[in-house]
N, C-alpha and C. Protein backbone atom coordinates (compact mmCIF):
# COMPACT_ATOMS: atom_id res chain seq x y z
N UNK A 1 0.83 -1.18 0.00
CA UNK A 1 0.00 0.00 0.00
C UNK A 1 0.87 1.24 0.00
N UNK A 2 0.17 2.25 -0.65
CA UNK A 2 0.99 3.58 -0.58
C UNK A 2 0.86 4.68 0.57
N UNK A 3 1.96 4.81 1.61
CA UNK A 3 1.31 5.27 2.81
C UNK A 3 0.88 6.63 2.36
N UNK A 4 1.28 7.20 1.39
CA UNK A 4 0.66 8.59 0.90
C UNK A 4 -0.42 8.65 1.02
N UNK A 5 -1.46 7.22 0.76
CA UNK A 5 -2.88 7.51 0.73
C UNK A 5 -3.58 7.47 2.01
N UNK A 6 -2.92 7.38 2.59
CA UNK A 6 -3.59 7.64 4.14
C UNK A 6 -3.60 9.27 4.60
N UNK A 7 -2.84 9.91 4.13
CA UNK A 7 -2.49 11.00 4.39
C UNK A 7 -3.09 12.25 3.38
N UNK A 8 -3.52 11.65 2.46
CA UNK A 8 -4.22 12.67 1.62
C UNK A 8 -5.12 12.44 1.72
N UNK A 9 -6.32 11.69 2.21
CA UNK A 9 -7.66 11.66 2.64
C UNK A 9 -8.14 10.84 1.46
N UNK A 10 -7.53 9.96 0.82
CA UNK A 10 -8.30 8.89 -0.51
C UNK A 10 -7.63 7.48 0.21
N UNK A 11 -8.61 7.02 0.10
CA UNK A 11 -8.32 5.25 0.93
C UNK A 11 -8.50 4.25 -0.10
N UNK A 12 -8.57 3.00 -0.25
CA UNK A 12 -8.43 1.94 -1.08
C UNK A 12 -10.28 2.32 -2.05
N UNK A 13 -11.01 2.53 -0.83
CA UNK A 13 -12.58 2.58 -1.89
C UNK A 13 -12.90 4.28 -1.99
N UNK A 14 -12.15 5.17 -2.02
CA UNK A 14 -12.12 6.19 -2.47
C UNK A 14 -11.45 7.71 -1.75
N UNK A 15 -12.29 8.96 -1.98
CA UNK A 15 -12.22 9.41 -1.07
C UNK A 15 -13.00 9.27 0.59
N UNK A 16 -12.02 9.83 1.55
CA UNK A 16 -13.01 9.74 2.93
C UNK A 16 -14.13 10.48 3.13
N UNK A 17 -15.33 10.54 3.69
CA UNK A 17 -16.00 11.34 3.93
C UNK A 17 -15.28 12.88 4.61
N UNK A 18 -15.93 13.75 4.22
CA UNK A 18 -16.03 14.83 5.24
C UNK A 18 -16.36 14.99 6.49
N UNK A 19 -15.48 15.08 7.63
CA UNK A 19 -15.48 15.28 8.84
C UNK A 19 -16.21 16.61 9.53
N UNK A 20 -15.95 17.70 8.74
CA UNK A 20 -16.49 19.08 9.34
C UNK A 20 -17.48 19.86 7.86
N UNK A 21 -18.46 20.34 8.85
CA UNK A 21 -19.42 20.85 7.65
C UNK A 21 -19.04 22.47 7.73
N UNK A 22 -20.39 22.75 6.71
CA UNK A 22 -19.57 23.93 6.50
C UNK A 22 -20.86 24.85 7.50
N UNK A 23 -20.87 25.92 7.50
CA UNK A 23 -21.56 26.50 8.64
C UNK A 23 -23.10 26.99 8.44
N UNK A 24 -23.28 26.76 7.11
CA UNK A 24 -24.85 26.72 6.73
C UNK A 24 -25.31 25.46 6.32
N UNK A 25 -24.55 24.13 6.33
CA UNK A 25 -25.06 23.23 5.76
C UNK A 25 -26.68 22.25 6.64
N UNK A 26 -26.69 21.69 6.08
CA UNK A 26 -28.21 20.99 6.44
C UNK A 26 -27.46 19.49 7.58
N UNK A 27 -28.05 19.42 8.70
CA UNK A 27 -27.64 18.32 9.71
C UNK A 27 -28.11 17.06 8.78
N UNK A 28 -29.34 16.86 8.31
CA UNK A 28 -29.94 15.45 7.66
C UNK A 28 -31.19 15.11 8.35
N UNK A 29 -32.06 14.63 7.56
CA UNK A 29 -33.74 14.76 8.23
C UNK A 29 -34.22 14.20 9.71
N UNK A 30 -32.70 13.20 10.06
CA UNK A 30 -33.18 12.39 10.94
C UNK A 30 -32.90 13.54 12.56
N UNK A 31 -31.84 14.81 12.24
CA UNK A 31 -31.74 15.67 13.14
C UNK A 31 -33.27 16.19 13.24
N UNK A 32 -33.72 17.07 12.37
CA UNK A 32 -35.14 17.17 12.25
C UNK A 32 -36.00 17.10 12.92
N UNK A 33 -36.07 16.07 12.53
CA UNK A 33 -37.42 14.67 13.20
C UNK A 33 -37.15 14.62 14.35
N UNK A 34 -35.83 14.25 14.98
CA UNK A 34 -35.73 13.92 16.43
C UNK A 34 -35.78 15.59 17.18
N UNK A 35 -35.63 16.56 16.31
CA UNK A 35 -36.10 17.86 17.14
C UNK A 35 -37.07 18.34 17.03
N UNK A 36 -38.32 17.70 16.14
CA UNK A 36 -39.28 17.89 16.17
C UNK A 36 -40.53 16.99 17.06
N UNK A 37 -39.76 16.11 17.24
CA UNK A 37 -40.23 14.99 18.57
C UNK A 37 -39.98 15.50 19.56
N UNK A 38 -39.17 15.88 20.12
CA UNK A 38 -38.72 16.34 21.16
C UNK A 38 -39.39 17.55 21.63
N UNK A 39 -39.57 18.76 20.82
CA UNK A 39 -40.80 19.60 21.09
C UNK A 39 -42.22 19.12 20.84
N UNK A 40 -42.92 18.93 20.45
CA UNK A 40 -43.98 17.97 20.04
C UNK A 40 -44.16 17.11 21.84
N UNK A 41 -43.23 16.24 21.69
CA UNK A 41 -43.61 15.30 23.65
C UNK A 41 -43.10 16.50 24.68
N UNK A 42 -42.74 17.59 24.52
CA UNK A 42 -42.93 18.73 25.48
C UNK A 42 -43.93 19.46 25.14
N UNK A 43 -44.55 19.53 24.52
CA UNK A 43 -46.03 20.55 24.42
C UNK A 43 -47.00 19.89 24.84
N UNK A 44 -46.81 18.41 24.38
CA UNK A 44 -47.53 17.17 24.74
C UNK A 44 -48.24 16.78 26.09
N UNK A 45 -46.72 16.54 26.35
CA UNK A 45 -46.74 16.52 28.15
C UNK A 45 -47.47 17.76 28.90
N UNK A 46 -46.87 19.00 28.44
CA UNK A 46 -47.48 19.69 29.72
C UNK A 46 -49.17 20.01 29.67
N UNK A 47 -49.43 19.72 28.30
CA UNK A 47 -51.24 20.17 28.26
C UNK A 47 -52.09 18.60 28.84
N UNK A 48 -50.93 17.16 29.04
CA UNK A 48 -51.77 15.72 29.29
C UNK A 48 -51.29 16.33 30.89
N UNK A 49 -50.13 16.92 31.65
CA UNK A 49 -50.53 17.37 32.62
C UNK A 49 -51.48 18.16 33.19
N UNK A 50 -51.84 19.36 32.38
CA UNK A 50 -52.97 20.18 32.78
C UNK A 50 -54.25 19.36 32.83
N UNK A 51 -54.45 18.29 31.86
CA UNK A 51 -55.47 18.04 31.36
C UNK A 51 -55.86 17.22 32.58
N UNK A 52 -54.77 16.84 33.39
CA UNK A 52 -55.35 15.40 34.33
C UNK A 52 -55.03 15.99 35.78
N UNK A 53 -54.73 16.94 35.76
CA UNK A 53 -54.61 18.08 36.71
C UNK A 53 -56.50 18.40 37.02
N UNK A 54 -56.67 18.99 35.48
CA UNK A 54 -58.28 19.26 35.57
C UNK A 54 -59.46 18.21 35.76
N UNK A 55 -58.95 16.90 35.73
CA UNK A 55 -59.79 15.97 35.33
C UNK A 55 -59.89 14.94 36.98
N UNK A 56 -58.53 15.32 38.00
CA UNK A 56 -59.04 14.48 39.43
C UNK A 56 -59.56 14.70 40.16
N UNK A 57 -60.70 16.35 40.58
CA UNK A 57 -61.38 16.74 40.81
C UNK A 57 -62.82 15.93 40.14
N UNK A 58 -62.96 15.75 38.82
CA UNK A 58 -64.25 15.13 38.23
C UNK A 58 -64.24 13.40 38.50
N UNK A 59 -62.86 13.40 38.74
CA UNK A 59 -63.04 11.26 39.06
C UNK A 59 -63.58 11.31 40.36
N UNK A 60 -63.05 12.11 41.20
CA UNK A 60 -63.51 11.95 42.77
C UNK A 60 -64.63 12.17 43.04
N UNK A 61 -65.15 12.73 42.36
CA UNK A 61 -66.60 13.20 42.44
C UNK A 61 -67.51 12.29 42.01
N UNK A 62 -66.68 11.37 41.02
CA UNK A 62 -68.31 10.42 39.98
C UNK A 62 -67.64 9.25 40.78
N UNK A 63 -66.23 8.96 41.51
CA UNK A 63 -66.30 7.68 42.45
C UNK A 63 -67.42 7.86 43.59
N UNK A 64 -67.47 9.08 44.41
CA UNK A 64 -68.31 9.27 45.38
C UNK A 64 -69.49 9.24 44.96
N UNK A 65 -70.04 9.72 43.89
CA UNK A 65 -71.47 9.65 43.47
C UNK A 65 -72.14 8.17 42.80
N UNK A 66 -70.55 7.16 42.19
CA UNK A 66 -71.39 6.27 41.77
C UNK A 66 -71.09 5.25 42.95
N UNK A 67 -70.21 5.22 43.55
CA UNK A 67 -69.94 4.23 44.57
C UNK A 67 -70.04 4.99 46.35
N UNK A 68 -70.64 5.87 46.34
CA UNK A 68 -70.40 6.20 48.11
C UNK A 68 -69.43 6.15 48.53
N UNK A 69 -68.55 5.82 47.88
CA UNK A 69 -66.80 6.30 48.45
C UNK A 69 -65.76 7.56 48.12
N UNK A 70 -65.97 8.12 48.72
CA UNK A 70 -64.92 9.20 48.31
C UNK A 70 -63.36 8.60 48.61
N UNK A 71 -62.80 9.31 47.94
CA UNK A 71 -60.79 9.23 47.45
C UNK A 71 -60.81 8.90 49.36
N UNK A 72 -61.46 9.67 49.82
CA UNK A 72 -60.62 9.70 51.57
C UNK A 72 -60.95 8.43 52.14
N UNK A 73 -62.03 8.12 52.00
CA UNK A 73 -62.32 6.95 52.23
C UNK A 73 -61.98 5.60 52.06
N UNK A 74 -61.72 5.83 50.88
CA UNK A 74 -61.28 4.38 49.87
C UNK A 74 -60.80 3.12 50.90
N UNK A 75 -59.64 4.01 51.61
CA UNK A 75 -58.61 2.58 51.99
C UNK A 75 -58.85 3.67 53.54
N UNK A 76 -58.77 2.87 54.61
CA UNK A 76 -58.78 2.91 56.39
C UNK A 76 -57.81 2.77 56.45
N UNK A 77 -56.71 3.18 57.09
CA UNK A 77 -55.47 3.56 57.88
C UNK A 77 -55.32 2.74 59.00
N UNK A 78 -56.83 1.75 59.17
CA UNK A 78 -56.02 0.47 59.33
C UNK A 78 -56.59 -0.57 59.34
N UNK A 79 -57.15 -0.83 57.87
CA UNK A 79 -56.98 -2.15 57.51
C UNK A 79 -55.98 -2.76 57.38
N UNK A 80 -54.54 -2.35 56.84
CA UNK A 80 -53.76 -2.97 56.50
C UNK A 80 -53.18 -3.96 57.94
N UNK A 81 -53.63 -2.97 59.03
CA UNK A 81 -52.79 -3.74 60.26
C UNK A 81 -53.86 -5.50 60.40
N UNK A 82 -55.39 -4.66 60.27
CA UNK A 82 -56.33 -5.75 60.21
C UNK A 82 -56.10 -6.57 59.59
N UNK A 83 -55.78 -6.55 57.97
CA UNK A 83 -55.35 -7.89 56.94
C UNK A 83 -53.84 -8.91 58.02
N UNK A 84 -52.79 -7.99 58.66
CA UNK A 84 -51.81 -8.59 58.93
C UNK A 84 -51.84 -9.14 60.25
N UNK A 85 -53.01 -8.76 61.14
CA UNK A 85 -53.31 -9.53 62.21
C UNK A 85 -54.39 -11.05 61.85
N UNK A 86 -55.52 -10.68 60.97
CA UNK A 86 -56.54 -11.73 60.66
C UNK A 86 -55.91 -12.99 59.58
N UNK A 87 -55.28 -11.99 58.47
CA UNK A 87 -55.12 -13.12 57.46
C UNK A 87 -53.55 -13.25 57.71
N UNK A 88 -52.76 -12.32 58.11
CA UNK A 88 -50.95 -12.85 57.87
C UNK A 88 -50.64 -12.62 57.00
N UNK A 89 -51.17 -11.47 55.98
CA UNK A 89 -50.57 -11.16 54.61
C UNK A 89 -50.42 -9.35 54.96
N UNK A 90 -50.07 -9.67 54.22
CA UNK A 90 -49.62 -7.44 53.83
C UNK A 90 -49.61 -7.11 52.11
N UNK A 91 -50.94 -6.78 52.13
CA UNK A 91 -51.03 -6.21 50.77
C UNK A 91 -50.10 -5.17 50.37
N UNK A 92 -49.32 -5.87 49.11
CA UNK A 92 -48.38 -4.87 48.87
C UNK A 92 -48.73 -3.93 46.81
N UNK A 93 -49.20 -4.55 46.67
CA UNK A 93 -50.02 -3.65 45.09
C UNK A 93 -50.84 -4.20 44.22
N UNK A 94 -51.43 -3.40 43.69
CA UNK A 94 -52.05 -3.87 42.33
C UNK A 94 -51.58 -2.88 41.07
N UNK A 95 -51.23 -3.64 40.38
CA UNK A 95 -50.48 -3.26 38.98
C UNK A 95 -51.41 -3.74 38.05
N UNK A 96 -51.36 -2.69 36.47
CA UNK A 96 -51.50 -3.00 35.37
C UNK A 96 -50.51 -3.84 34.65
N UNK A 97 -50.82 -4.90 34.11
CA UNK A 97 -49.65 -5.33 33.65
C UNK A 97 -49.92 -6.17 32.03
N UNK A 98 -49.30 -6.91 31.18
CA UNK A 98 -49.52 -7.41 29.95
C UNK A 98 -50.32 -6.59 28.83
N UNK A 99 -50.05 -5.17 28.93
CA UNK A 99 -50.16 -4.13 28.05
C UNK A 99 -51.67 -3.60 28.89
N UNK A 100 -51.96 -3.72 29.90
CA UNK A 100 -53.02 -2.90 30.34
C UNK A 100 -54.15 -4.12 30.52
N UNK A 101 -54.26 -5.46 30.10
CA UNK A 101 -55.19 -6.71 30.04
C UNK A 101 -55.25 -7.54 30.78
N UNK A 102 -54.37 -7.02 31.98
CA UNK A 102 -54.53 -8.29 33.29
C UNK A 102 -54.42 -7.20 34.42
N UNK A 103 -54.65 -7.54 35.46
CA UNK A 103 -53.97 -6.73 36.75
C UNK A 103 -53.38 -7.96 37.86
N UNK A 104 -52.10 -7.31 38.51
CA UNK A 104 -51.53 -7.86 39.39
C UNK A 104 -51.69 -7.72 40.56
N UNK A 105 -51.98 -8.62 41.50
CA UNK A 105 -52.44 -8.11 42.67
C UNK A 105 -51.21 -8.73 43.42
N UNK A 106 -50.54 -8.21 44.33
CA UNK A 106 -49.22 -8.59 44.91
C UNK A 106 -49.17 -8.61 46.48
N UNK A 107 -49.35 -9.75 47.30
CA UNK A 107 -49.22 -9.59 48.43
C UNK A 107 -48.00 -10.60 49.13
N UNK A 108 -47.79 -10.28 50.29
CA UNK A 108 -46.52 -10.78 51.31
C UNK A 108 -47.43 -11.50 52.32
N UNK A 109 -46.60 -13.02 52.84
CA UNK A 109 -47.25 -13.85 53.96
C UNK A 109 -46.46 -13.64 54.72
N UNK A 110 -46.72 -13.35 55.70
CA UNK A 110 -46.59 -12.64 57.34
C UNK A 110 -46.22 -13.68 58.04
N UNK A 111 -47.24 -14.61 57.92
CA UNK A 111 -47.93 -15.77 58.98
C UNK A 111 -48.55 -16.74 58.55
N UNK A 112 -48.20 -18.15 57.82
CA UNK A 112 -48.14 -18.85 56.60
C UNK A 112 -49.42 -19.49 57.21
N UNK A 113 -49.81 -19.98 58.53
CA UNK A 113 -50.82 -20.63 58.43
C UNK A 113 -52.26 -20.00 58.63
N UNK A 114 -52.01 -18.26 59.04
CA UNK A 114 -53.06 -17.54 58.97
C UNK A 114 -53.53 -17.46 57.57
N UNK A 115 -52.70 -17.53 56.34
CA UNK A 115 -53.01 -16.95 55.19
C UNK A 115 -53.26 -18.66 54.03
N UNK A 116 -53.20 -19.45 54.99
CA UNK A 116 -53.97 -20.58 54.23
C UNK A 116 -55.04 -20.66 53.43
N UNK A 117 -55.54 -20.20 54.18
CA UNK A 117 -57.09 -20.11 53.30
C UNK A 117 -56.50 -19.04 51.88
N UNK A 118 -55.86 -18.21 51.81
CA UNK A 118 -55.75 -17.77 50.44
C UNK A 118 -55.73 -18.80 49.39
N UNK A 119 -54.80 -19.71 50.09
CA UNK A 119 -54.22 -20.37 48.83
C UNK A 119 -55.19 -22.01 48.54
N UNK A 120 -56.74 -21.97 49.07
CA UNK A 120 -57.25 -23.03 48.58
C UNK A 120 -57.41 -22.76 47.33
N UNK A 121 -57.22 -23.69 46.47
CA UNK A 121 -57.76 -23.94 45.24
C UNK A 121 -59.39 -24.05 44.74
N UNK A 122 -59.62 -24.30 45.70
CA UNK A 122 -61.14 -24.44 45.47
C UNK A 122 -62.03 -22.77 45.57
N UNK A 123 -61.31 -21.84 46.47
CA UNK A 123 -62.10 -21.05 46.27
C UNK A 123 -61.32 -19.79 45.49
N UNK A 124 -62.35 -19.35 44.70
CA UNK A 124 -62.18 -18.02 43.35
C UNK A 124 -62.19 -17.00 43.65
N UNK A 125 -60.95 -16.09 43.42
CA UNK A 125 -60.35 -14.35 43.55
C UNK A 125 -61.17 -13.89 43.13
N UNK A 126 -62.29 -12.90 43.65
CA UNK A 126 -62.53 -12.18 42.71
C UNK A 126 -61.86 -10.54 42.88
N UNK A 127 -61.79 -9.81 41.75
CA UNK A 127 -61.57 -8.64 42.10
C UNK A 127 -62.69 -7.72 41.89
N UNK A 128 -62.83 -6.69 42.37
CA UNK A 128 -64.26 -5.54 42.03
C UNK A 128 -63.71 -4.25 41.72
N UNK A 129 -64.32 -3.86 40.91
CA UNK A 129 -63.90 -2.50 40.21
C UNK A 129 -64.90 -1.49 41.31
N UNK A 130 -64.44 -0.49 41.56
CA UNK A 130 -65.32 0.36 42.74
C UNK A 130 -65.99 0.86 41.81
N UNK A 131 -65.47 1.62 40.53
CA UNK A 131 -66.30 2.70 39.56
C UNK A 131 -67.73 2.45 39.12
N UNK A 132 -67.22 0.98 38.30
CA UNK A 132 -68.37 0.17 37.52
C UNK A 132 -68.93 -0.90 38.01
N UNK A 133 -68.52 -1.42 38.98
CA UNK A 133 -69.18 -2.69 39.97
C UNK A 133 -69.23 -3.84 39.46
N UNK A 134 -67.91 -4.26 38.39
CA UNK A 134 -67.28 -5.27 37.30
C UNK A 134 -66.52 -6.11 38.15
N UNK A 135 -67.01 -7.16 38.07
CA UNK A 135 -66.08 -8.16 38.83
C UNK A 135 -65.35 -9.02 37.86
N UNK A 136 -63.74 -8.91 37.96
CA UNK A 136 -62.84 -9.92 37.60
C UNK A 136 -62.39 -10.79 38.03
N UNK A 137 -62.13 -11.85 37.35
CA UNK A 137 -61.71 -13.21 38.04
C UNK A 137 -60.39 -13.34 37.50
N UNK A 138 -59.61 -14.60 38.11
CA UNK A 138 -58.55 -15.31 37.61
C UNK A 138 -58.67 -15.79 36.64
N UNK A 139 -57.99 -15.80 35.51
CA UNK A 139 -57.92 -16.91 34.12
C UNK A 139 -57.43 -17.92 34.60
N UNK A 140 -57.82 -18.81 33.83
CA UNK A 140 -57.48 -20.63 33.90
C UNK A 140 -57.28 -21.07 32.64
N UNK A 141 -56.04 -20.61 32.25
CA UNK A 141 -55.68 -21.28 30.86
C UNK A 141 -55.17 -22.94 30.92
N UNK A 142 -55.79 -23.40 29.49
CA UNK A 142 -56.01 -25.31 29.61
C UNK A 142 -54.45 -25.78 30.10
N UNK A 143 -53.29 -25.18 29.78
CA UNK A 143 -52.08 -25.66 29.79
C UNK A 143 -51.21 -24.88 31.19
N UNK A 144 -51.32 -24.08 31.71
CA UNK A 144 -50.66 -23.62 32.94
C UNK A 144 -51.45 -23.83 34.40
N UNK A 145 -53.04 -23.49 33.54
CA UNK A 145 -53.78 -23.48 35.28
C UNK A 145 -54.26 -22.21 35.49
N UNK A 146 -54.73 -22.01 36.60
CA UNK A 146 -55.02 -20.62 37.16
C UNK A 146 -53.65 -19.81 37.85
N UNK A 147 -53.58 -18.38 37.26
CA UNK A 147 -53.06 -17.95 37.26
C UNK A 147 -52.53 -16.97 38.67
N UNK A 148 -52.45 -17.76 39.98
CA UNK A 148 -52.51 -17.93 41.36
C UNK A 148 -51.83 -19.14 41.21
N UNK A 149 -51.15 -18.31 42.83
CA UNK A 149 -50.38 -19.66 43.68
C UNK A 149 -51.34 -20.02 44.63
N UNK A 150 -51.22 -21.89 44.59
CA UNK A 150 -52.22 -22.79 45.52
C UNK A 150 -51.10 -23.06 46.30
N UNK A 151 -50.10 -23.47 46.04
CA UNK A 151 -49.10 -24.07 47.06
C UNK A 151 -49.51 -23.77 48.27
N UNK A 152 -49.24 -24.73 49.29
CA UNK A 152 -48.70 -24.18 50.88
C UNK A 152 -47.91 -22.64 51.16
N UNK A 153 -48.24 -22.16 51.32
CA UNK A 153 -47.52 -20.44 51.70
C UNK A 153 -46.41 -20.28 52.61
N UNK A 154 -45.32 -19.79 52.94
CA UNK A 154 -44.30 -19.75 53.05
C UNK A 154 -44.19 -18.21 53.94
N UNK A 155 -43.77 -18.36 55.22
CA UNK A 155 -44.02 -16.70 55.37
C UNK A 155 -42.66 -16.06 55.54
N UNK A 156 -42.98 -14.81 54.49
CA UNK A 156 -41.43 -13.83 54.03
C UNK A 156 -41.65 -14.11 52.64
N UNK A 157 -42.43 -14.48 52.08
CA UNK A 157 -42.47 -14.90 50.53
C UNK A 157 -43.70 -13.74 50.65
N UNK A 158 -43.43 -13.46 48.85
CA UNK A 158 -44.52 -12.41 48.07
C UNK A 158 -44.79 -13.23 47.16
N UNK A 159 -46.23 -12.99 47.19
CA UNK A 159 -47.02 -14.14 46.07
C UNK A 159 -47.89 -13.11 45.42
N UNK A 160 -48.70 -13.36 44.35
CA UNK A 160 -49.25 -13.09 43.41
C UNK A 160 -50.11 -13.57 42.23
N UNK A 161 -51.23 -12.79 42.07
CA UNK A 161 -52.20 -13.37 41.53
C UNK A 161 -52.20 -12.44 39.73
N UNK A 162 -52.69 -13.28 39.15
CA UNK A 162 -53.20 -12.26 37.69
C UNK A 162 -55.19 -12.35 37.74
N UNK A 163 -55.41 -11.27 37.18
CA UNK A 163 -56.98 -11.03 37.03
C UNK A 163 -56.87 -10.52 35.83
N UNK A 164 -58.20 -10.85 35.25
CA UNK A 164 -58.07 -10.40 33.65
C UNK A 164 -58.88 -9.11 33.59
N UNK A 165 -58.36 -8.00 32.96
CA UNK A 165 -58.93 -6.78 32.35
C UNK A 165 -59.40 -6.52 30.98
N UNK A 166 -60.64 -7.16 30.83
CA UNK A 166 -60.85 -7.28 29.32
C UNK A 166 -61.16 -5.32 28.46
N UNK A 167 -60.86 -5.34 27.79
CA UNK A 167 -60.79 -4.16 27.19
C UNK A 167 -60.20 -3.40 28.04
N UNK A 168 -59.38 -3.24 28.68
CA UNK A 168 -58.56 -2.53 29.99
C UNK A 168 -59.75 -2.00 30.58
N UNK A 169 -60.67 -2.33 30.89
CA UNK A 169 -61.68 -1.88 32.12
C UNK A 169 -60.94 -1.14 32.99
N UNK A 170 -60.11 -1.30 33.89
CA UNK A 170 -59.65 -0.90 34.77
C UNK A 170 -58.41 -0.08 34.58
N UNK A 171 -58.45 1.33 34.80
CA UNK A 171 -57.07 1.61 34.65
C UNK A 171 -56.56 1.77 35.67
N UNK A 172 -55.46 2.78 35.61
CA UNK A 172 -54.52 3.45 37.00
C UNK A 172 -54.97 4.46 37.85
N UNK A 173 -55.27 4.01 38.74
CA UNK A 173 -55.63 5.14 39.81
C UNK A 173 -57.11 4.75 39.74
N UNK A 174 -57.77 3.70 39.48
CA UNK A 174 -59.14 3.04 39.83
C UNK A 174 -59.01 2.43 41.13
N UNK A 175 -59.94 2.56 42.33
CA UNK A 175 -59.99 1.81 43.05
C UNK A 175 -60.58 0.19 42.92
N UNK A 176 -60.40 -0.85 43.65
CA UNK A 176 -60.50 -2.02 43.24
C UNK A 176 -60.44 -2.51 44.88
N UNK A 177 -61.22 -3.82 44.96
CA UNK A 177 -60.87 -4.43 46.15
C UNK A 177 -60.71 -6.05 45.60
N UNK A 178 -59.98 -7.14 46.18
CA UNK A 178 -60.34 -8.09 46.10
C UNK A 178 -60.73 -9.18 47.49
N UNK A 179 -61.31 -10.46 46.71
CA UNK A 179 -61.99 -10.96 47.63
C UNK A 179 -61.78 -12.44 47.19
N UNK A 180 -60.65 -13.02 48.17
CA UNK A 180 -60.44 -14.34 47.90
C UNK A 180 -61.25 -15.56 49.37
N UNK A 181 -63.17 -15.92 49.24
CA UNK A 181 -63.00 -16.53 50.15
C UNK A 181 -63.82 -15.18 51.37
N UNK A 182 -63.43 -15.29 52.24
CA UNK A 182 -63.77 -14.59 53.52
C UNK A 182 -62.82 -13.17 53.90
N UNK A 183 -61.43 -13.41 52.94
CA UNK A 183 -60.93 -12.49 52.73
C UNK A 183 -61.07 -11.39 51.69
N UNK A 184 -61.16 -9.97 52.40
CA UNK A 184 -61.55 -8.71 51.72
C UNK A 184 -60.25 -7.70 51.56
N UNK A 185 -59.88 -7.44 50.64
CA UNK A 185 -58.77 -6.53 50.69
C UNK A 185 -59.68 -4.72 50.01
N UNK A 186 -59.79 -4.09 50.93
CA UNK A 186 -61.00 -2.91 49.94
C UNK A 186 -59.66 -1.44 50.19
N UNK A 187 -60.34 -0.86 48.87
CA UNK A 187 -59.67 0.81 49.29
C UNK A 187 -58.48 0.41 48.00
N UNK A 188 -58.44 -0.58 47.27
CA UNK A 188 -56.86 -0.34 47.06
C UNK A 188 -56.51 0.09 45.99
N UNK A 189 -55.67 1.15 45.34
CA UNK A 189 -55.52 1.88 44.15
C UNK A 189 -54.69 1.12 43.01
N UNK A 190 -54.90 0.50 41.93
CA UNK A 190 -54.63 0.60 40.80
C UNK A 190 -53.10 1.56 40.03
N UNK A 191 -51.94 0.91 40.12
CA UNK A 191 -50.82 1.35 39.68
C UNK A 191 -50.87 1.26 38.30
């Protein structure tokens, strides 16, 4: 090879590109676009903030009017001690999860033989929507089962259930209670 050609800026498949532009030249569409995205999800954002800013005043109002519960109400300050003295669990969330079409309900065993009864098989989760008064259940697909742990419970373990959200019924920040059995979990918000 001729080391000259390293040094004059022409390489084996030609010349090199240009390193520095010139001071009016054009960046290329994809600069553009990504700065036109970028303003676009900031104008975006702050009017879906205003908008839901304006809009949790009107949820609290049609939860209290269609369900008798107001936001303050929802959840008691101390049920949770009640769930962890009666059943031995500690409700720890309910999540949206599998693109918005299931919800997760996530709790911790305290006290493995208080929280037995969760885990019969025989009896069915339901969950309740506070808004619309829609009750969801567990799926039982032919090849995995229901989508709950039956096992014996284990305490220091977090277990978890799936409930199905058909058409995302339920979104974030819906109250929901569930009810596995004799056990009531109420008040609890929708992540």
């Amino acid at each position: 090879m001729n080391p000259r050609m390293f040094h004059s800026g022409v390489g084996p498949l030609g010349p090199a590109p240009s390193v520095r532009r010139e001071s009016g030249s054009r960046k290329g569409p994809l600069a553009g676009f990504l700065a036109g995205g970028l303003a676009l999800s900031l104008i975006l954002g702050s009017a879906g903030e205003a908008r839901a800013a304006d809009e949790t005043p009107v949820a609290t109002a049609s939860l209290a009017s269609t369900t008798g519960v107001s936001a303050e109400e929802a959840s008691h300050p101390r049920e949770k001690s009640y769930l962890k003295r009666r059943w031995g669990v500690e409700v720890m969330d309910v999540k949206q999860t599998a693109a918005g079409y299931m919800l997760e309900f996530r709790y911790k065993v305290l006290d493995a033989e208080k929280a037995r009864p969760l885990f019969e098989r025989r009896t069915k989760p339901v969950l309740s929507h506070a808004e619309t008064g829609a009750k969801l259940v567990v799926p039982t697909p032919a090849k995995t089962g229901a989508l709950r742990n039956s096992n014996p419970p284990i305490a220091g373990r977090t277990y978890w259930m799936f409930f199905a959200n058909p058409g995302q019924l339920v979104k974030p920040g819906s109250h929901v209670s569930v009810e596995i059995g004799e056990f009531r979990a109420s008040g609890l918000v929708v992540q």
